[in-house]
N, C-alpha and C. Protein backbone atom coordinates (compact mmCIF):
# COMPACT_ATOMS: atom_id res chain seq x y z
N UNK A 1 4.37 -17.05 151.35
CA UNK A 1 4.96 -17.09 150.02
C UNK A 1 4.42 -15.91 149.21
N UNK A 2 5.51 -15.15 148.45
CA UNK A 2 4.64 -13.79 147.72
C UNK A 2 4.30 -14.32 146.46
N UNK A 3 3.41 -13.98 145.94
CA UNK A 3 2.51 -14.07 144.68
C UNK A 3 3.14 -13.30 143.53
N UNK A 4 3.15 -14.07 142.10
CA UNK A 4 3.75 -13.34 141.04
C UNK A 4 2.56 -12.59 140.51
N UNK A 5 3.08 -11.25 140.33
CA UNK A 5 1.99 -10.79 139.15
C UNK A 5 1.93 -10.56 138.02
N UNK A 6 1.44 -11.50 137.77
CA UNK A 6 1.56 -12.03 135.87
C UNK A 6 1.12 -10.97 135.54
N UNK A 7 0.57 -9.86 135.38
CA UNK A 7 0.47 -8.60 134.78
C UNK A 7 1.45 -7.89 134.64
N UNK A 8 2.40 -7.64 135.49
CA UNK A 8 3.11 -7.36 135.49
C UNK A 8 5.10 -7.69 134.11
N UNK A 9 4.31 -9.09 134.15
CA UNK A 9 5.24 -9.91 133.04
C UNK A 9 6.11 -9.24 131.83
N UNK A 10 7.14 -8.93 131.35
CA UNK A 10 7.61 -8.61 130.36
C UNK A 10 8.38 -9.49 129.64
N UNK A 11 7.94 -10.02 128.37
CA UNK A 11 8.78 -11.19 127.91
C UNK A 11 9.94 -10.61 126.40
N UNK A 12 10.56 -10.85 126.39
CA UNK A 12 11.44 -10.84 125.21
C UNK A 12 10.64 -10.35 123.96
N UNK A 13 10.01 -11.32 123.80
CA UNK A 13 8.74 -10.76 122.31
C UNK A 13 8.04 -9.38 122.51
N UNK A 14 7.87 -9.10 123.79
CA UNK A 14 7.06 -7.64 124.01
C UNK A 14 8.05 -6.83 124.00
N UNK A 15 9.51 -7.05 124.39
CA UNK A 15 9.86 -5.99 124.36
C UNK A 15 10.55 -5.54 122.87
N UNK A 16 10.60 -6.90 121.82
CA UNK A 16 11.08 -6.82 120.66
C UNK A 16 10.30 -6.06 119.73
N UNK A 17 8.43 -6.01 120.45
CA UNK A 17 7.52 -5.44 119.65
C UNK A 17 7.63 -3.97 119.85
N UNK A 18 7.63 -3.82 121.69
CA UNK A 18 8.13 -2.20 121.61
C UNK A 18 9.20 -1.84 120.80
N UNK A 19 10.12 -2.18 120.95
CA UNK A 19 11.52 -1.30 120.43
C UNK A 19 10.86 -1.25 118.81
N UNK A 20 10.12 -2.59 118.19
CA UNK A 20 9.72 -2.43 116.75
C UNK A 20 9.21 -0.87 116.44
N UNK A 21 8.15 -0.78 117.66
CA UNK A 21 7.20 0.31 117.21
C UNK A 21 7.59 1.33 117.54
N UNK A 22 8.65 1.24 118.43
CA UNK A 22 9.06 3.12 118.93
C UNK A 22 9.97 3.20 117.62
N UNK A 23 10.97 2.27 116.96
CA UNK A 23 11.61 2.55 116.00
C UNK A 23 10.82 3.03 114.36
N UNK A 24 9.77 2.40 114.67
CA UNK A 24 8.42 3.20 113.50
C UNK A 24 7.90 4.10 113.34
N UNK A 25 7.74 5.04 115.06
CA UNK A 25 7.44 5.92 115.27
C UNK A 25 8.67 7.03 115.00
N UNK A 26 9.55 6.51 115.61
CA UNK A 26 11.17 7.66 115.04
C UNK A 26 10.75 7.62 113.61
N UNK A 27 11.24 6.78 112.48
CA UNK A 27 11.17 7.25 111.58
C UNK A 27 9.87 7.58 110.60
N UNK A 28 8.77 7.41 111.07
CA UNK A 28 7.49 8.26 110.24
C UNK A 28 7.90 9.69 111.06
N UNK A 29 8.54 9.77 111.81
CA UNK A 29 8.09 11.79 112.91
C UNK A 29 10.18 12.17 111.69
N UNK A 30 10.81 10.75 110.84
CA UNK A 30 11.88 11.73 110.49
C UNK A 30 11.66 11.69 109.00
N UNK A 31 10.59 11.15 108.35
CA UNK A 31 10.05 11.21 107.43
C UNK A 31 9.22 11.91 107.14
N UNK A 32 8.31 12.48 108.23
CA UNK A 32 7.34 13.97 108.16
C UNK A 32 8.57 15.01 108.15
N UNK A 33 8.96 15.23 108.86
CA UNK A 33 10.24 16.24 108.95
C UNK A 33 11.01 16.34 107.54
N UNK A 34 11.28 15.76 107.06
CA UNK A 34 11.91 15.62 105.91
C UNK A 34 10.81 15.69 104.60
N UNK A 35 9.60 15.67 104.86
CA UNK A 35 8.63 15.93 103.91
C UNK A 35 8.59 17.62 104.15
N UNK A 36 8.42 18.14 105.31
CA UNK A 36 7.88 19.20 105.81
C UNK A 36 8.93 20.21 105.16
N UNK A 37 9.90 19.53 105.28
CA UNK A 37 11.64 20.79 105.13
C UNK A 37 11.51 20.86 103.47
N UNK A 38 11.06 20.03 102.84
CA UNK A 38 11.29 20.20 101.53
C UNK A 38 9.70 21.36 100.90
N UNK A 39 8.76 21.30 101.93
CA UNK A 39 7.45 21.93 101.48
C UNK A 39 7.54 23.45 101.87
N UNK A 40 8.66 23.46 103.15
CA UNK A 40 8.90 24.89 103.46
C UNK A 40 10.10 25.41 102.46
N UNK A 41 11.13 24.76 101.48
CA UNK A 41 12.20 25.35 101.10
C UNK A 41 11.49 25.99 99.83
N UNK A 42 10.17 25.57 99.78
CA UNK A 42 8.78 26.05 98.69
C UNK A 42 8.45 27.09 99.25
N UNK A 43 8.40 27.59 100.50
CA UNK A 43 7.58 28.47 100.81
C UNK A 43 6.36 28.34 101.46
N UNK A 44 6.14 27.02 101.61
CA UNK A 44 4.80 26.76 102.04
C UNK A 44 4.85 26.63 103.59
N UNK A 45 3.85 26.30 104.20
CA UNK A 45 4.21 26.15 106.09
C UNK A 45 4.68 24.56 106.23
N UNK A 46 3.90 23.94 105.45
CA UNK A 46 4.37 22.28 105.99
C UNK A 46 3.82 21.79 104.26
N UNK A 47 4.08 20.84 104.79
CA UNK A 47 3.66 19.68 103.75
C UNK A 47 1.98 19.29 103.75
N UNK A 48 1.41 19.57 104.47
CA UNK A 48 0.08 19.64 104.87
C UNK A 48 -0.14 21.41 103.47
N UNK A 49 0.22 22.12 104.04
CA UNK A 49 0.30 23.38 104.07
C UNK A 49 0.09 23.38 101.67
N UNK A 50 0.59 22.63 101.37
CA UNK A 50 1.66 22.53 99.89
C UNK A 50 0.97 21.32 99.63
N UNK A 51 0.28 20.02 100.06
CA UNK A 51 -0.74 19.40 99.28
C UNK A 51 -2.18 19.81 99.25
N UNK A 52 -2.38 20.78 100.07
CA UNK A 52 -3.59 21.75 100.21
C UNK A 52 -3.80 22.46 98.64
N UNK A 53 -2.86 22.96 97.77
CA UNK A 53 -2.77 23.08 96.86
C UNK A 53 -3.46 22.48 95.81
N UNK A 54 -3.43 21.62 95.94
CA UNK A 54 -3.69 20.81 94.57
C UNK A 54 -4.67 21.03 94.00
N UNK A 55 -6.06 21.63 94.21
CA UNK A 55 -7.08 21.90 93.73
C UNK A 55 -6.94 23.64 93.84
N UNK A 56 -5.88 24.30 93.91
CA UNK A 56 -5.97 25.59 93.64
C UNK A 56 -6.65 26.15 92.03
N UNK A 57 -6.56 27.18 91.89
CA UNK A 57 -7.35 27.90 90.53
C UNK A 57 -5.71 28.61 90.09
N UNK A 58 -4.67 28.82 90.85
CA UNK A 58 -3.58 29.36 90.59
C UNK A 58 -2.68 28.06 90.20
N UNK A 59 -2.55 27.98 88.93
CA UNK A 59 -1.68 26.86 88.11
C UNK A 59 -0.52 26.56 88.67
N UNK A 60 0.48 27.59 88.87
CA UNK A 60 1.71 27.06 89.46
C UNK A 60 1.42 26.55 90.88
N UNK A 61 0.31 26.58 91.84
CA UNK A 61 0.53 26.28 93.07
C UNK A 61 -0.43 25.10 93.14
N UNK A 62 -1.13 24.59 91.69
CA UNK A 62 -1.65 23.36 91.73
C UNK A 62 -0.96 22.20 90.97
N UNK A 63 -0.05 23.19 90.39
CA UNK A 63 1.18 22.26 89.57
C UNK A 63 1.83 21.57 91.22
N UNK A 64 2.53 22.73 91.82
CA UNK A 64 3.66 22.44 92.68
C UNK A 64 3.04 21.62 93.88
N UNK A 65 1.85 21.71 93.81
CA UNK A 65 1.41 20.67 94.94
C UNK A 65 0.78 19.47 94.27
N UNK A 66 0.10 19.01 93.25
CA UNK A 66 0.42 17.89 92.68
C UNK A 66 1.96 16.90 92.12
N UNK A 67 2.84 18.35 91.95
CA UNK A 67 3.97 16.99 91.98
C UNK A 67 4.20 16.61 93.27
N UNK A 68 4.40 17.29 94.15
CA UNK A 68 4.45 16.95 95.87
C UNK A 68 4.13 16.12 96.33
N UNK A 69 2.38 15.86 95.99
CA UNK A 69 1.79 14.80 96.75
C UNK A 69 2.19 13.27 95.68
N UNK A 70 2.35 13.56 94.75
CA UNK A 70 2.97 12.40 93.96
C UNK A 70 4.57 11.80 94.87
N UNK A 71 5.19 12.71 94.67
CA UNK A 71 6.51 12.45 95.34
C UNK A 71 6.29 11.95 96.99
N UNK A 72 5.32 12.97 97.60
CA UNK A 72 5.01 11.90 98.95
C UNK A 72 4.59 10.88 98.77
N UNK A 73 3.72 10.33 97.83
CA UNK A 73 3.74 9.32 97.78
C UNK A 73 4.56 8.45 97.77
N UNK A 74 5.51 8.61 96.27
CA UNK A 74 6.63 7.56 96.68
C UNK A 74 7.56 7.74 97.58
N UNK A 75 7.95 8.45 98.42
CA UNK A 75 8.59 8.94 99.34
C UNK A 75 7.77 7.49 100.53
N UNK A 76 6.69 8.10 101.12
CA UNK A 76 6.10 6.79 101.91
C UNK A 76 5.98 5.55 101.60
N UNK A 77 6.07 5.07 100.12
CA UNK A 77 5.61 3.70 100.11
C UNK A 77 7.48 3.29 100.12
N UNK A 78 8.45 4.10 99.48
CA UNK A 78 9.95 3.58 99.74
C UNK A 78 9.86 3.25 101.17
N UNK A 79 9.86 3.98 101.86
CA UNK A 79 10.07 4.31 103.29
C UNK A 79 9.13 2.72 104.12
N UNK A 80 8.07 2.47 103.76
CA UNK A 80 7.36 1.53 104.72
C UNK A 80 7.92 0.22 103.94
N UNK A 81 8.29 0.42 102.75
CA UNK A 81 8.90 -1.25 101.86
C UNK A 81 10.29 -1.15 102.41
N UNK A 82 11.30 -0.20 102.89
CA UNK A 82 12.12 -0.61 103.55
C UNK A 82 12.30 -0.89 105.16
N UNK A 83 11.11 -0.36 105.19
CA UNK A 83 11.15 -0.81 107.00
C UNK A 83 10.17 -2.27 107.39
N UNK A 84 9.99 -2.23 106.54
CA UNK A 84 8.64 -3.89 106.30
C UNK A 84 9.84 -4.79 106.13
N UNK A 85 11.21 -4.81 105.45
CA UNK A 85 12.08 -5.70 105.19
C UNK A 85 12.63 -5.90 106.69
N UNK A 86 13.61 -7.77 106.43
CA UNK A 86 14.00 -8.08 107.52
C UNK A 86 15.17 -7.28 108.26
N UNK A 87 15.81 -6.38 106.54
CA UNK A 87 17.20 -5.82 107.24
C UNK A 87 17.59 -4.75 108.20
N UNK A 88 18.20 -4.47 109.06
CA UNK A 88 17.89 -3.76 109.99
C UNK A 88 18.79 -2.37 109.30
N UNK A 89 18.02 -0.75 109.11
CA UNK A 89 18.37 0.29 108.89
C UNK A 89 18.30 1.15 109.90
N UNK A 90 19.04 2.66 109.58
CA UNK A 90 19.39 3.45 110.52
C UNK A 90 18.47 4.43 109.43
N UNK A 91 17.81 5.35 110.24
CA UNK A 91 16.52 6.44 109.43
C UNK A 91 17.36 7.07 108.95
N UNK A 92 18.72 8.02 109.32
CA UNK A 92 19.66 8.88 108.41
C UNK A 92 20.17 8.15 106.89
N UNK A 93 20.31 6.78 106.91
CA UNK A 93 20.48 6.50 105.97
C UNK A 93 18.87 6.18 105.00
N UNK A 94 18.54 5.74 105.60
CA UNK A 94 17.37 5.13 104.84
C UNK A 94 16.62 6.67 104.15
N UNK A 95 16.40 8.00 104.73
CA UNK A 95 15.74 8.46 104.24
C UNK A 95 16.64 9.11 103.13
N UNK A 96 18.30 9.10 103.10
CA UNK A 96 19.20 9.91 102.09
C UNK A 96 18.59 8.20 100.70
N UNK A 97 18.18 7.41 100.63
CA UNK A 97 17.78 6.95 100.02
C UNK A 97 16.14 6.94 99.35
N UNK A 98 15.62 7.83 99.84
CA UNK A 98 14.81 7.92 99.70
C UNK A 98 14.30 8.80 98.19
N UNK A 99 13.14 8.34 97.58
CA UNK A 99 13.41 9.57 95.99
C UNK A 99 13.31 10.42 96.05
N UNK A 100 14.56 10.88 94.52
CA UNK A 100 14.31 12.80 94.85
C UNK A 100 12.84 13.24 94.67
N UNK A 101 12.98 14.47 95.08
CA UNK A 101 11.73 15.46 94.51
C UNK A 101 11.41 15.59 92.98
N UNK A 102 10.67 15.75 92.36
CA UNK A 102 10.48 16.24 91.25
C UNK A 102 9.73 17.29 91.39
N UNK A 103 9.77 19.12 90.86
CA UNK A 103 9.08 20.06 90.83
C UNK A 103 9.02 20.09 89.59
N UNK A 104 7.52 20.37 89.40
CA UNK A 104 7.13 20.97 87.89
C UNK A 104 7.94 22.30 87.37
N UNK A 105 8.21 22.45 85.69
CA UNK A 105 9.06 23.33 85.51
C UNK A 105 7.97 25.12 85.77
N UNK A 106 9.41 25.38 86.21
CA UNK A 106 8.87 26.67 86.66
C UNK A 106 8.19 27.60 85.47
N UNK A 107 6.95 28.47 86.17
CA UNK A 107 6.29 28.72 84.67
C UNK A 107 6.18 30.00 85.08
């Protein structure tokens, strides 16, 4: 008689948890992307690149990276309060919902 190998096991719930987390992982890698595109249409390299800023000595580039990291902020907490809900979204939509930018006025 052959032997089961319960290690081997994949049940419904595991695979409901994968698909959860690969679908978490898509949209934080289309939510960096979409942080990143808005830090380069600045000029900057990334979004990394443009909250580095914020403690600059050059005003406009500690202006433009303090509103940034404000706006990432709410940018991520929209983004994880709609994916924390039960309803099921598609990332193209969810992130065109996502808040605009605000840039400090140009000086």
């Amino acid at each position: 008689m052959a032997q089961i190998d319960w290690s081997q096991l994949v049940t419904a719930e595991m695979k409901n948890e994968q698909a959860r987390a690969e679908a978490q992982t898509h949209l934080n890698e289309a939510i960096q992307d979409h942080l990143d595109s808005h830090a380069r249409a600045r000029g900057y390299r990334d979004s990394f690149a443009l909250a580095s800023y914020a403690t600059s000595n050059v005003p406009k580039w500690a202006a433009e990276a303090t509103a940034f990291v404000a706006w990432r902020d709410r940018v991520w907490l929209a983004a994880y309060n709609a994916a924390s809900s039960e309803k099921p979204f598609d990332t193209d939509g969810l992130i065109a919902t996502l808040p605009a930018e605000a840039w400090p006025p140009a000086q």
